[in-house]
PDB file of N, CA and C in Angstrom:
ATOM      1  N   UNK A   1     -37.202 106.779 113.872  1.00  0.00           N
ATOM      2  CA  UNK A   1     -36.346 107.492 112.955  1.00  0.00           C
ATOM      3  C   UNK A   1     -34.896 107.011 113.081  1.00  0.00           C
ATOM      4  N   UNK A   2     -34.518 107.008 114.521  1.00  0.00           N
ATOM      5  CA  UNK A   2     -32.848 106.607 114.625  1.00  0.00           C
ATOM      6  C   UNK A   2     -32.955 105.094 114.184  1.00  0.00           C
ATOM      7  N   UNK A   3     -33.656 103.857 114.311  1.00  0.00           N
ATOM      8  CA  UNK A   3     -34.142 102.745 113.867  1.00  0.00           C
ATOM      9  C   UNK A   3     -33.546 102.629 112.541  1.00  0.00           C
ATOM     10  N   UNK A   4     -33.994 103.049 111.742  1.00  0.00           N
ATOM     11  CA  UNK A   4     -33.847 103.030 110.320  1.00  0.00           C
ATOM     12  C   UNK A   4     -32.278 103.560 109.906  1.00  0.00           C
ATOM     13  N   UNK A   5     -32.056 104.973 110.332  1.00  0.00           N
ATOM     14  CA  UNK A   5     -30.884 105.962 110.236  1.00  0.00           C
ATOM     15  C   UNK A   5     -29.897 104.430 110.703  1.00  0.00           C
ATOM     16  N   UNK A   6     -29.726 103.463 111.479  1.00  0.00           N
ATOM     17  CA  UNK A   6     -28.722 102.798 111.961  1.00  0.00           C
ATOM     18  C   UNK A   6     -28.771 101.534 110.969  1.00  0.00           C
ATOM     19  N   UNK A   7     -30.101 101.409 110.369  1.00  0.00           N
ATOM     20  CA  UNK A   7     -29.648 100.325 109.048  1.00  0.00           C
ATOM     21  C   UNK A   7     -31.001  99.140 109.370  1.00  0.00           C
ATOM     22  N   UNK A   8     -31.587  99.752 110.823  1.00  0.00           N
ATOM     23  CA  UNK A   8     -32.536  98.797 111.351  1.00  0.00           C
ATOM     24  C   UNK A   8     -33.865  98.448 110.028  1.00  0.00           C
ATOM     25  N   UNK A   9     -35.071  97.568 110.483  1.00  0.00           N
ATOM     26  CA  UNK A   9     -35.690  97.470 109.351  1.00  0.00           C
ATOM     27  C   UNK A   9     -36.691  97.096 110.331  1.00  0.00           C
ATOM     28  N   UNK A  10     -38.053  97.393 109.623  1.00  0.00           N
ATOM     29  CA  UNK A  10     -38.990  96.243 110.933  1.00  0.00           C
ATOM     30  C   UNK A  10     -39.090  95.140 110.294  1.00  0.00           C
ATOM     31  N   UNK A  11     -40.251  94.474 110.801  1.00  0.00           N
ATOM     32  CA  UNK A  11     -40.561  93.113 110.970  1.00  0.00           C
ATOM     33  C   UNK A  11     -42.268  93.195 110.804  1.00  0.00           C
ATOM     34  N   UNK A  12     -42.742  92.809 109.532  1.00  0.00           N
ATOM     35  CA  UNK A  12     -44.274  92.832 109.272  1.00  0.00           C
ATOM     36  C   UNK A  12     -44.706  91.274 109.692  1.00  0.00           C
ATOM     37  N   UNK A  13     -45.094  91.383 110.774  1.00  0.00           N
ATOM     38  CA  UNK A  13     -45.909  89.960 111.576  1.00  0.00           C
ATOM     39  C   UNK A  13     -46.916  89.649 110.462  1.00  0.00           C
ATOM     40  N   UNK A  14     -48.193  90.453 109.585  1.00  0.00           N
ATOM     41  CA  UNK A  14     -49.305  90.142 108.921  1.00  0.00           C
ATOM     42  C   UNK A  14     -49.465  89.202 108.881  1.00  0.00           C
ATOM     43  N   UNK A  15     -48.390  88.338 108.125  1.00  0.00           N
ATOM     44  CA  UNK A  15     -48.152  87.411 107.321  1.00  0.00           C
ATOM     45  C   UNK A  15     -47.226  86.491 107.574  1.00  0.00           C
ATOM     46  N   UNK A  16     -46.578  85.540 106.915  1.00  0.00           N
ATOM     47  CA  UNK A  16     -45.596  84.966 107.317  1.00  0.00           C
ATOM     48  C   UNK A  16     -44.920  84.899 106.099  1.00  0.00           C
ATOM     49  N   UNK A  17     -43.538  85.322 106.230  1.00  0.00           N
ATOM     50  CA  UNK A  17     -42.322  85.863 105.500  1.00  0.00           C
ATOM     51  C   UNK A  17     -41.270  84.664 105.109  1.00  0.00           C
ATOM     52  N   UNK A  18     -40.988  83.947 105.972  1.00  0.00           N
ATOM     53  CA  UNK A  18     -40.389  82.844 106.175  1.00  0.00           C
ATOM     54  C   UNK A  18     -38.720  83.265 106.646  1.00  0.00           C
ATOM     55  N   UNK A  19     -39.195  84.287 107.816  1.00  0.00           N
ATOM     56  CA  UNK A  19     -37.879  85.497 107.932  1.00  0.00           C
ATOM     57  C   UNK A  19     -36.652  84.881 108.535  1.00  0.00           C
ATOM     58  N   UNK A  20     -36.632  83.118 108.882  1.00  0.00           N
ATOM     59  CA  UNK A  20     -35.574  82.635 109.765  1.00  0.00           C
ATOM     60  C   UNK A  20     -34.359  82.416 108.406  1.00  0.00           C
ATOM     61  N   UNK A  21     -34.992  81.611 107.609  1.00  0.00           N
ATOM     62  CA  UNK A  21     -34.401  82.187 106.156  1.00  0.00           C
ATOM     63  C   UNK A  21     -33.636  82.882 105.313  1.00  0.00           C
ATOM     64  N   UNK A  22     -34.637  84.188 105.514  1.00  0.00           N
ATOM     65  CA  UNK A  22     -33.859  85.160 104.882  1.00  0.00           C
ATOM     66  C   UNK A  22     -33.239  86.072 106.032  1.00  0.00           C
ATOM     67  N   UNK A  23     -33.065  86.107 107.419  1.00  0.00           N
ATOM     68  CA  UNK A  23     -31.992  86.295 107.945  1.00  0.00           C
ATOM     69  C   UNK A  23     -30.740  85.242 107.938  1.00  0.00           C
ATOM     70  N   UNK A  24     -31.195  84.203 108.053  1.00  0.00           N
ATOM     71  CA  UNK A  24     -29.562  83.295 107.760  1.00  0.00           C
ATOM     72  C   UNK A  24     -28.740  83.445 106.642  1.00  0.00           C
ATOM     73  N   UNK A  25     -29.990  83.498 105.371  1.00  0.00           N
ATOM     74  CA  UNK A  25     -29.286  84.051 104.009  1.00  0.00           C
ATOM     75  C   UNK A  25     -28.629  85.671 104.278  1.00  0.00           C
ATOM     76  N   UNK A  26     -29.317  86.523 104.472  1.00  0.00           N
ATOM     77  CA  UNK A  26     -28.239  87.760 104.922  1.00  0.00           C
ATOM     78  C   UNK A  26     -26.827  87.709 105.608  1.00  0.00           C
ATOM     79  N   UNK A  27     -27.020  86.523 106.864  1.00  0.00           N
ATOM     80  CA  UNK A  27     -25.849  86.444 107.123  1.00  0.00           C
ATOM     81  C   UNK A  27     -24.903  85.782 106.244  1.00  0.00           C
ATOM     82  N   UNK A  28     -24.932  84.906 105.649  1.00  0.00           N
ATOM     83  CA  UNK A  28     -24.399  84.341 104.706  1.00  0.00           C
ATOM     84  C   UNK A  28     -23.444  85.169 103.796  1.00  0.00           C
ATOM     85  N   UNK A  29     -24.045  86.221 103.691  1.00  0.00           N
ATOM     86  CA  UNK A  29     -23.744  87.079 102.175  1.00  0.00           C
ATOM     87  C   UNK A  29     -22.885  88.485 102.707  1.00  0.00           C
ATOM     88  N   UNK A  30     -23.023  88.160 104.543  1.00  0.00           N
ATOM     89  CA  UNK A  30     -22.015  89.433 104.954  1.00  0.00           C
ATOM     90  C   UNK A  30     -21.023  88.922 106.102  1.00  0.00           C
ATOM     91  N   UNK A  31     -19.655  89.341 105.698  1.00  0.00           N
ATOM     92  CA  UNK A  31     -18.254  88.841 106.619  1.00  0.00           C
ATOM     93  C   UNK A  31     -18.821  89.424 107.416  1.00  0.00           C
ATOM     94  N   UNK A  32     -19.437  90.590 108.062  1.00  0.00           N
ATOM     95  CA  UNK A  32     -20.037  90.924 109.240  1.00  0.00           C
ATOM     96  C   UNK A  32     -21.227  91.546 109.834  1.00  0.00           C
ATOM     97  N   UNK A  33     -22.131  90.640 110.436  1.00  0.00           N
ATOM     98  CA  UNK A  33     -23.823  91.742 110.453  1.00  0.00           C
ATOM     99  C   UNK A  33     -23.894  91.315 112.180  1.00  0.00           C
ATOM    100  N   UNK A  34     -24.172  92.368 112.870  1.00  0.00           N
ATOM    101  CA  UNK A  34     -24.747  91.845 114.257  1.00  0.00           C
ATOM    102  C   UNK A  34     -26.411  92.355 113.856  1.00  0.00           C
ATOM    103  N   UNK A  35     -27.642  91.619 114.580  1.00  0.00           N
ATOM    104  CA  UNK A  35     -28.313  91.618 114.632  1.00  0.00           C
ATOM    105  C   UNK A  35     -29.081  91.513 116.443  1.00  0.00           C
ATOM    106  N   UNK A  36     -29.854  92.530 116.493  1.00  0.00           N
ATOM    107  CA  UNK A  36     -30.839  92.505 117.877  1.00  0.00           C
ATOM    108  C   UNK A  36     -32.535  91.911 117.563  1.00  0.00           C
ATOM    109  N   UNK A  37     -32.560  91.202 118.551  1.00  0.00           N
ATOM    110  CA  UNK A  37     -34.110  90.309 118.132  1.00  0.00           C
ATOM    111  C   UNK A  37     -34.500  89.895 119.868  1.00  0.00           C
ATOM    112  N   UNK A  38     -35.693  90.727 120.136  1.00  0.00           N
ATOM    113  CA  UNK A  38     -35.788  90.502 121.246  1.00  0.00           C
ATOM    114  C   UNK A  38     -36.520  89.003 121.183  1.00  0.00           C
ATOM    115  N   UNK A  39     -36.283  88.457 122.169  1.00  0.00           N
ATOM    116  CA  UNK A  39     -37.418  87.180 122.242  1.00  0.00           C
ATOM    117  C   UNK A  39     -38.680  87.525 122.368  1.00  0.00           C
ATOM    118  N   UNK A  40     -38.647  88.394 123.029  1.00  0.00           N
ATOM    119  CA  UNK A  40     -40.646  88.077 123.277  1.00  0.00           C
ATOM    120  C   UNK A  40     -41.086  88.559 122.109  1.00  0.00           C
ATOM    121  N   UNK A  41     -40.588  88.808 120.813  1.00  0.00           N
ATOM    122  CA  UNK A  41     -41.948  89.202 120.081  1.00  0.00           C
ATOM    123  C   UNK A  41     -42.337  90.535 119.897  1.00  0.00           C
ATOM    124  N   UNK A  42     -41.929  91.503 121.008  1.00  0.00           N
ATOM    125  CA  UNK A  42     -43.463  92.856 121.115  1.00  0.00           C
ATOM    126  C   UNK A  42     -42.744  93.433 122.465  1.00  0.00           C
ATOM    127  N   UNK A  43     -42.664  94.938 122.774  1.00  0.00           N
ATOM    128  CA  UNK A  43     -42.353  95.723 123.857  1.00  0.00           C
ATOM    129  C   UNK A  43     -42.817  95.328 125.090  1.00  0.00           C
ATOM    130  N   UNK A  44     -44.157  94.577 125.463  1.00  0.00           N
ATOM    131  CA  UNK A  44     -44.720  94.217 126.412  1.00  0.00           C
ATOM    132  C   UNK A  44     -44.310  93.034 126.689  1.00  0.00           C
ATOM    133  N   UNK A  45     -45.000  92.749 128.159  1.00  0.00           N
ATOM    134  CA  UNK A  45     -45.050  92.106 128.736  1.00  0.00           C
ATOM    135  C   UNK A  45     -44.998  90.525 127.910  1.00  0.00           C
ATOM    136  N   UNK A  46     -44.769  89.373 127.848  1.00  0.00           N
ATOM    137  CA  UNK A  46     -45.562  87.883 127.047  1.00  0.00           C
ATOM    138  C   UNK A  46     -45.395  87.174 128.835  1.00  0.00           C
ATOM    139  N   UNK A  47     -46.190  85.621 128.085  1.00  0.00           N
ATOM    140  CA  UNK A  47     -45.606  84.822 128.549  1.00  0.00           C
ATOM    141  C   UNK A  47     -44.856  83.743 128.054  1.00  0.00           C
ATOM    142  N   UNK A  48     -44.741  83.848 127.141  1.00  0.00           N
ATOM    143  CA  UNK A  48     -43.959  83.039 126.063  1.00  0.00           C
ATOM    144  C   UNK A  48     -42.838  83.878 125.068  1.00  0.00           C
ATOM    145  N   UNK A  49     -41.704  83.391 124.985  1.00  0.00           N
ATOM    146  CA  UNK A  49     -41.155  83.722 124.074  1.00  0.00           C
ATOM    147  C   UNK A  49     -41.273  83.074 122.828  1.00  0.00           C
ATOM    148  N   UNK A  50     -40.526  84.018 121.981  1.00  0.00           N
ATOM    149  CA  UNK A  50     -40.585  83.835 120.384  1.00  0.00           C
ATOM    150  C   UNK A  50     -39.272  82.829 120.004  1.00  0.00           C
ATOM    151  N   UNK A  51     -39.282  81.773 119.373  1.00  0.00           N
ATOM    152  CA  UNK A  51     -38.199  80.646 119.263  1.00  0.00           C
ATOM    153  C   UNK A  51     -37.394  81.925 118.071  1.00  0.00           C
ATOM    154  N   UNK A  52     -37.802  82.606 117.334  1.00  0.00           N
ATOM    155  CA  UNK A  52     -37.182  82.562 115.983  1.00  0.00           C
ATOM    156  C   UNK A  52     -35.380  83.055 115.948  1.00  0.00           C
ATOM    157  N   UNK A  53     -35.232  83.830 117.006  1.00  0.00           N
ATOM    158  CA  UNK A  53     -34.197  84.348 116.931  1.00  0.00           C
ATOM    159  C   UNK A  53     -32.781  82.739 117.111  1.00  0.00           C
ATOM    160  N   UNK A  54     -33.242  81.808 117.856  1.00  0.00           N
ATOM    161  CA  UNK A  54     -32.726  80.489 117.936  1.00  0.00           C
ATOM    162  C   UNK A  54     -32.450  79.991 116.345  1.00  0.00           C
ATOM    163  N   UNK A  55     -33.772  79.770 116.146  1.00  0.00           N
ATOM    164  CA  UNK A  55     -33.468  79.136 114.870  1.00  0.00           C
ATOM    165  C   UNK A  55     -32.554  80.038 113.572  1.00  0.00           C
ATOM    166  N   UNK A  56     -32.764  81.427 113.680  1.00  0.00           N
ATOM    167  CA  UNK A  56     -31.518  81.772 112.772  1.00  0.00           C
ATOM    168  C   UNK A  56     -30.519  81.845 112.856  1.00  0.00           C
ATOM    169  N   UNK A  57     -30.213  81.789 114.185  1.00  0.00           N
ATOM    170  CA  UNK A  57     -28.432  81.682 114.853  1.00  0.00           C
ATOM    171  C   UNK A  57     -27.945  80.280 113.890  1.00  0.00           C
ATOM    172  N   UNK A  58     -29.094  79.326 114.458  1.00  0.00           N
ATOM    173  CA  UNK A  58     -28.931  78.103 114.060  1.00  0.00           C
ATOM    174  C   UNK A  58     -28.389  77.650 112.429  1.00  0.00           C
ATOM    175  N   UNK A  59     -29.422  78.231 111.793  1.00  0.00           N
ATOM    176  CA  UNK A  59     -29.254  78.059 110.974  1.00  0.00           C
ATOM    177  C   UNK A  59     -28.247  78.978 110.051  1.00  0.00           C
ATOM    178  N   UNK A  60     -27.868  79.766 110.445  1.00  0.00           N
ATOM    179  CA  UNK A  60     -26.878  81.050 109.701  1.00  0.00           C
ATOM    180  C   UNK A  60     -25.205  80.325 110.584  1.00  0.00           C
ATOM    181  N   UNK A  61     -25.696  79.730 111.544  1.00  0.00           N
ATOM    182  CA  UNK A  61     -24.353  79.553 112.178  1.00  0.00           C
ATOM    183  C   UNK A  61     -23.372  80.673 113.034  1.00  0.00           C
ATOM    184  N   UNK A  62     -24.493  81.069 113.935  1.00  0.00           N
ATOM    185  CA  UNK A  62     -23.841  82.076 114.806  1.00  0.00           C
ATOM    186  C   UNK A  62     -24.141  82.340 115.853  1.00  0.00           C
ATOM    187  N   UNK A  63     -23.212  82.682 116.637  1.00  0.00           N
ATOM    188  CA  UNK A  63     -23.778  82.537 118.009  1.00  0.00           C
ATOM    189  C   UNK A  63     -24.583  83.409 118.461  1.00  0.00           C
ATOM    190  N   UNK A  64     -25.210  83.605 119.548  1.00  0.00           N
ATOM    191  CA  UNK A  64     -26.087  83.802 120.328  1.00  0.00           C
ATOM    192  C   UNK A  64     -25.552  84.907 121.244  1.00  0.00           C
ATOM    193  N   UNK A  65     -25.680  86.137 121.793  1.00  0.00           N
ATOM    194  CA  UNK A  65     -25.299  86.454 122.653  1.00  0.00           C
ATOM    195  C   UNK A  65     -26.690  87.417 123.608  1.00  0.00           C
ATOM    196  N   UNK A  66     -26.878  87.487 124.530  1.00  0.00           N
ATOM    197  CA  UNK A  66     -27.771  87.548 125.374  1.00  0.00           C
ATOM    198  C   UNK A  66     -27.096  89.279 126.074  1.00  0.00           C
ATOM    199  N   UNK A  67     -28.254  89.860 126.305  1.00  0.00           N
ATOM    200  CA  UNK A  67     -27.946  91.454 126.424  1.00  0.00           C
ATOM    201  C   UNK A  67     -28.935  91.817 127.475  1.00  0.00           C
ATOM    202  N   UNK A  68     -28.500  92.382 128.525  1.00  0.00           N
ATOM    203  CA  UNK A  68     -29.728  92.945 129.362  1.00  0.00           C
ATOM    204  C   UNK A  68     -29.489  94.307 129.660  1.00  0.00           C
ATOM    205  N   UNK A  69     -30.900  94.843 130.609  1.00  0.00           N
ATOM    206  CA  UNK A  69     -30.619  96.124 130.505  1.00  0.00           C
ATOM    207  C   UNK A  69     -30.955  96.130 131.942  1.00  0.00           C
ATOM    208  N   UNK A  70     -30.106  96.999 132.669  1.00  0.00           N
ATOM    209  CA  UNK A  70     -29.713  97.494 133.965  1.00  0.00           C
ATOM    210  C   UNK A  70     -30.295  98.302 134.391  1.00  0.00           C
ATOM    211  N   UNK A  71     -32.042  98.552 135.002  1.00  0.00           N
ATOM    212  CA  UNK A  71     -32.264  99.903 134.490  1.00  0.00           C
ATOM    213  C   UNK A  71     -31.940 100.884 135.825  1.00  0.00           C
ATOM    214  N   UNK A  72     -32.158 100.206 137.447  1.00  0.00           N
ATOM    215  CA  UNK A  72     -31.055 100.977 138.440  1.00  0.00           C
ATOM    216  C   UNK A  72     -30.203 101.710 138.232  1.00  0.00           C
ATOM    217  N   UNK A  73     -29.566 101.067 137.369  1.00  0.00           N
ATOM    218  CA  UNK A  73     -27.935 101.486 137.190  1.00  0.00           C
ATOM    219  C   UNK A  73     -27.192 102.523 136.122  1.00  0.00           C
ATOM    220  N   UNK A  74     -28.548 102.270 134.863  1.00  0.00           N
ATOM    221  CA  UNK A  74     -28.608 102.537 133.607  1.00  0.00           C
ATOM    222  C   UNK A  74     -27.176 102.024 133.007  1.00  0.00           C
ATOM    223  N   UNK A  75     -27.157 100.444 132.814  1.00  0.00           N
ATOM    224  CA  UNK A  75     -26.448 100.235 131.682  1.00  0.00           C
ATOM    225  C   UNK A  75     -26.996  98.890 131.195  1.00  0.00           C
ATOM    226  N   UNK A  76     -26.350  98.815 130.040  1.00  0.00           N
ATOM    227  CA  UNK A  76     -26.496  97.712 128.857  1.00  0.00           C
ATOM    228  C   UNK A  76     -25.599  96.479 129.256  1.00  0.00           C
ATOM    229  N   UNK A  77     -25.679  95.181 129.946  1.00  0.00           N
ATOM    230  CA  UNK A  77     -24.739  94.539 130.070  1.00  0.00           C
ATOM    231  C   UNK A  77     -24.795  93.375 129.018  1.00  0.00           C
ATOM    232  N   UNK A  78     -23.598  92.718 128.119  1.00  0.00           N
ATOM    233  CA  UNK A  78     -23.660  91.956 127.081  1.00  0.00           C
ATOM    234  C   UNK A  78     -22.791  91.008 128.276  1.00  0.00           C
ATOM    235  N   UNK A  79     -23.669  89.524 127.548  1.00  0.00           N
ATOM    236  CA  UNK A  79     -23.084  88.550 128.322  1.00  0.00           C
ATOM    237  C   UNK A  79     -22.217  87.619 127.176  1.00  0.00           C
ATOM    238  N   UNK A  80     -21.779  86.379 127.584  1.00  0.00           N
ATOM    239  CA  UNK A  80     -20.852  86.101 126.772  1.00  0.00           C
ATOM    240  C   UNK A  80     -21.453  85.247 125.512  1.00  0.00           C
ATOM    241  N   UNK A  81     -21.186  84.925 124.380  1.00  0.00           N
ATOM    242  CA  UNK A  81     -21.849  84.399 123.244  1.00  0.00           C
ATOM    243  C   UNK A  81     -21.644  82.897 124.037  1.00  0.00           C
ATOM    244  N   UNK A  82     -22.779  82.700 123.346  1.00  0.00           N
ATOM    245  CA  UNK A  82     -23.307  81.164 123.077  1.00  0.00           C
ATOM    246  C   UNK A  82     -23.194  80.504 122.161  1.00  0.00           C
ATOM    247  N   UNK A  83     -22.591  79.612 121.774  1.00  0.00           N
ATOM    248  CA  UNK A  83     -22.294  78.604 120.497  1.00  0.00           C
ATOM    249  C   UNK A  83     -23.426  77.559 119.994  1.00  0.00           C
ATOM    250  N   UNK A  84     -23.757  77.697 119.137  1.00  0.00           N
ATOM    251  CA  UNK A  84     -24.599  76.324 118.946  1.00  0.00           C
ATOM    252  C   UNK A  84     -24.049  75.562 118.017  1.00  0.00           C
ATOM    253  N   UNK A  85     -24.464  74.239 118.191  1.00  0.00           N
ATOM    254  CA  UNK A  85     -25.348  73.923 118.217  1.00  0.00           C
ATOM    255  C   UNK A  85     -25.769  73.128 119.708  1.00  0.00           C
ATOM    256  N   UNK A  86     -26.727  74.043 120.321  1.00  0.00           N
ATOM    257  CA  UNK A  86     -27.074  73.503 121.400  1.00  0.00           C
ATOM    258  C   UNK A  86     -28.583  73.455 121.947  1.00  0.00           C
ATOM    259  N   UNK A  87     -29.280  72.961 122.712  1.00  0.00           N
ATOM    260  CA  UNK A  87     -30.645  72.675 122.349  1.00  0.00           C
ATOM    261  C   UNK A  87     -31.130  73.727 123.084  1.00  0.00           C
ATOM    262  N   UNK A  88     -32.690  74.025 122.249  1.00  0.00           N
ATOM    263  CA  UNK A  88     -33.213  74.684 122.714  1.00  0.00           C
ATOM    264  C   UNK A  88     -33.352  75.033 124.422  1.00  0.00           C
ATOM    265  N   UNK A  89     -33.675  74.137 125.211  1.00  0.00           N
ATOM    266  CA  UNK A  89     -34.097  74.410 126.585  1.00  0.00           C
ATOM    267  C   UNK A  89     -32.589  74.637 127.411  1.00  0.00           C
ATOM    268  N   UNK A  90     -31.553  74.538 126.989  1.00  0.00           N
ATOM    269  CA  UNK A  90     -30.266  74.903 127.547  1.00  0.00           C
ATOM    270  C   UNK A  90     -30.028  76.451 127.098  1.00  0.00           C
ATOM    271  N   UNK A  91     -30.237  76.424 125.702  1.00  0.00           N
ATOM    272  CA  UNK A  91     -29.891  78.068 125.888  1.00  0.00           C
ATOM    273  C   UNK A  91     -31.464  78.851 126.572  1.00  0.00           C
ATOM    274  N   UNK A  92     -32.623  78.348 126.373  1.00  0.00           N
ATOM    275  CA  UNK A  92     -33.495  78.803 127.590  1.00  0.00           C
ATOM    276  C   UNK A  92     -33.052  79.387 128.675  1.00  0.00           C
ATOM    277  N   UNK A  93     -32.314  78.143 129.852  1.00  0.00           N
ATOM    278  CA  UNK A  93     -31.900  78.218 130.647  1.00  0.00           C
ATOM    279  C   UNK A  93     -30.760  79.231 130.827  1.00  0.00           C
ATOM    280  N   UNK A  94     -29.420  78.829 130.158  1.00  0.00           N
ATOM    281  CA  UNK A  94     -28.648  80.267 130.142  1.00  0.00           C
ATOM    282  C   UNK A  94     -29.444  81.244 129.696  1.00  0.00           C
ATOM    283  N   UNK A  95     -30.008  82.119 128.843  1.00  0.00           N
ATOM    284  CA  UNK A  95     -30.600  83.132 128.941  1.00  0.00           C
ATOM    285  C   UNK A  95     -31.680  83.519 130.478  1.00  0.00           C
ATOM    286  N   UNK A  96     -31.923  82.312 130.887  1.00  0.00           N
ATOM    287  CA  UNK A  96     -33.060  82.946 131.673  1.00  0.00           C
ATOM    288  C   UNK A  96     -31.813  83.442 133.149  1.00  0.00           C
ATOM    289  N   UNK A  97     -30.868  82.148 133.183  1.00  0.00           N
ATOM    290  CA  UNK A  97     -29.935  82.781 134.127  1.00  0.00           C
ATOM    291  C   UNK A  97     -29.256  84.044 134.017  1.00  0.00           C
ATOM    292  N   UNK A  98     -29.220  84.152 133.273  1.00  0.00           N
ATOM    293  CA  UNK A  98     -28.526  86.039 132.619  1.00  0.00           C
ATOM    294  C   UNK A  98     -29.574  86.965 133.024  1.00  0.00           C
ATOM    295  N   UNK A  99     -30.677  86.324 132.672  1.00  0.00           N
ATOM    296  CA  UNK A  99     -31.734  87.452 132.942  1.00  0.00           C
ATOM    297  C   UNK A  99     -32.333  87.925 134.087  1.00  0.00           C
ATOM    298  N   UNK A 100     -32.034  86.741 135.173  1.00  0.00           N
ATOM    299  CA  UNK A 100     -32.227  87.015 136.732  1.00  0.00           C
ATOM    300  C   UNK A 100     -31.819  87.732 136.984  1.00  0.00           C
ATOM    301  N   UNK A 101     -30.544  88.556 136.893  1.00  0.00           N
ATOM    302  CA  UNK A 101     -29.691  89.725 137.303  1.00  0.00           C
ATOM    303  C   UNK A 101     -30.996  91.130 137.174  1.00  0.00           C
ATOM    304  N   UNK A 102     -31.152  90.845 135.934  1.00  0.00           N
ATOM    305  CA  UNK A 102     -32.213  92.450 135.505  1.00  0.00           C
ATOM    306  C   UNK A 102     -33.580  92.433 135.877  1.00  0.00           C
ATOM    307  N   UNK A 103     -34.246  91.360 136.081  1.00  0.00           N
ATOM    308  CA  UNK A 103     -35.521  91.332 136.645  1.00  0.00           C
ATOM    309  C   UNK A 103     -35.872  91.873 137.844  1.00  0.00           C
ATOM    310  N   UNK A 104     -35.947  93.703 137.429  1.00  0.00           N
ATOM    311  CA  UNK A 104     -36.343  94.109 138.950  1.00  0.00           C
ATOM    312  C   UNK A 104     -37.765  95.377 138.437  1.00  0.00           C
ATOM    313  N   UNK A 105     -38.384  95.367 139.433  1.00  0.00           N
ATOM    314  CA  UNK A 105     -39.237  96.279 138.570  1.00  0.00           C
ATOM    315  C   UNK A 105     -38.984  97.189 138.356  1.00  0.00           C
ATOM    316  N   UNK A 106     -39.667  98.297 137.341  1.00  0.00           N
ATOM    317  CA  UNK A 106     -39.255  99.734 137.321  1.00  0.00           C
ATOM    318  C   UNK A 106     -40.359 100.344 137.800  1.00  0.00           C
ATOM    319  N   UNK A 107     -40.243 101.793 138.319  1.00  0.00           N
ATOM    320  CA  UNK A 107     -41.572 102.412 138.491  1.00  0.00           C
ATOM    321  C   UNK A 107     -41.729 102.807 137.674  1.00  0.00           C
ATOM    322  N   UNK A 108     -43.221 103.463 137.427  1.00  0.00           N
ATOM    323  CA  UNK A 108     -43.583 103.930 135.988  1.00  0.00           C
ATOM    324  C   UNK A 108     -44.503 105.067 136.563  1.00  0.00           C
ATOM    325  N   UNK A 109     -44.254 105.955 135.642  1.00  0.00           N
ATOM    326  CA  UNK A 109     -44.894 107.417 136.287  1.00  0.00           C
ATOM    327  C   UNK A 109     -44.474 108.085 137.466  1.00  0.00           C
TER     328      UNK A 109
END
């Protein structure tokens, strides 16, 4: 409900949309949109991430900024934007270094 109320929208996997696209075109058409796109895809666990959020930075021309969540501590830490054009396995790498900080387990239940 708050999702939507904030302007959010989902994302219908079914099919293929050609959504790297028409997010770059959105950005295009607004002096200002931030957008959240997790990599993996899905709330769970992967072992792979999802490239797409790369390629629309890329292609919309915007940077990248990498966000983790603290959950010890309970906070949101934003790290610093990333510029591209830079290759895939480098911003890999910075993201995955950002992400070492938060990789701790949580208990559950």
């Amino acid at each position: 409900m708050a999702f939507r109320a904030l302007g959010g929208r989902p994302v219908y996997r079914d099919k293929s949309h050609n959504l790297v696209d028409a997010m770059a075109a959105i950005f295009n058409e607004n002096e200002r949109l931030h957008i959240c796109i997790a990599p993996e895809g899905t709330r769970s666990n992967v072992a792979k991430l999802k490239t797409g959020f790369y390629y629309i930075a890329l292609k919309a021309n915007v940077p990248l900024i990498p966000v983790g969540f603290d959950w010890p501590r309970k906070l949101i830490i934003i790290g610093s934007p990333y510029t591209l054009p830079a290759s895939m396995q480098l911003i890999w790498c910075l993201f995955m270094r950002f992400s070492l900080r938060f990789m701790v387990s949580r208990k559950t239940g």
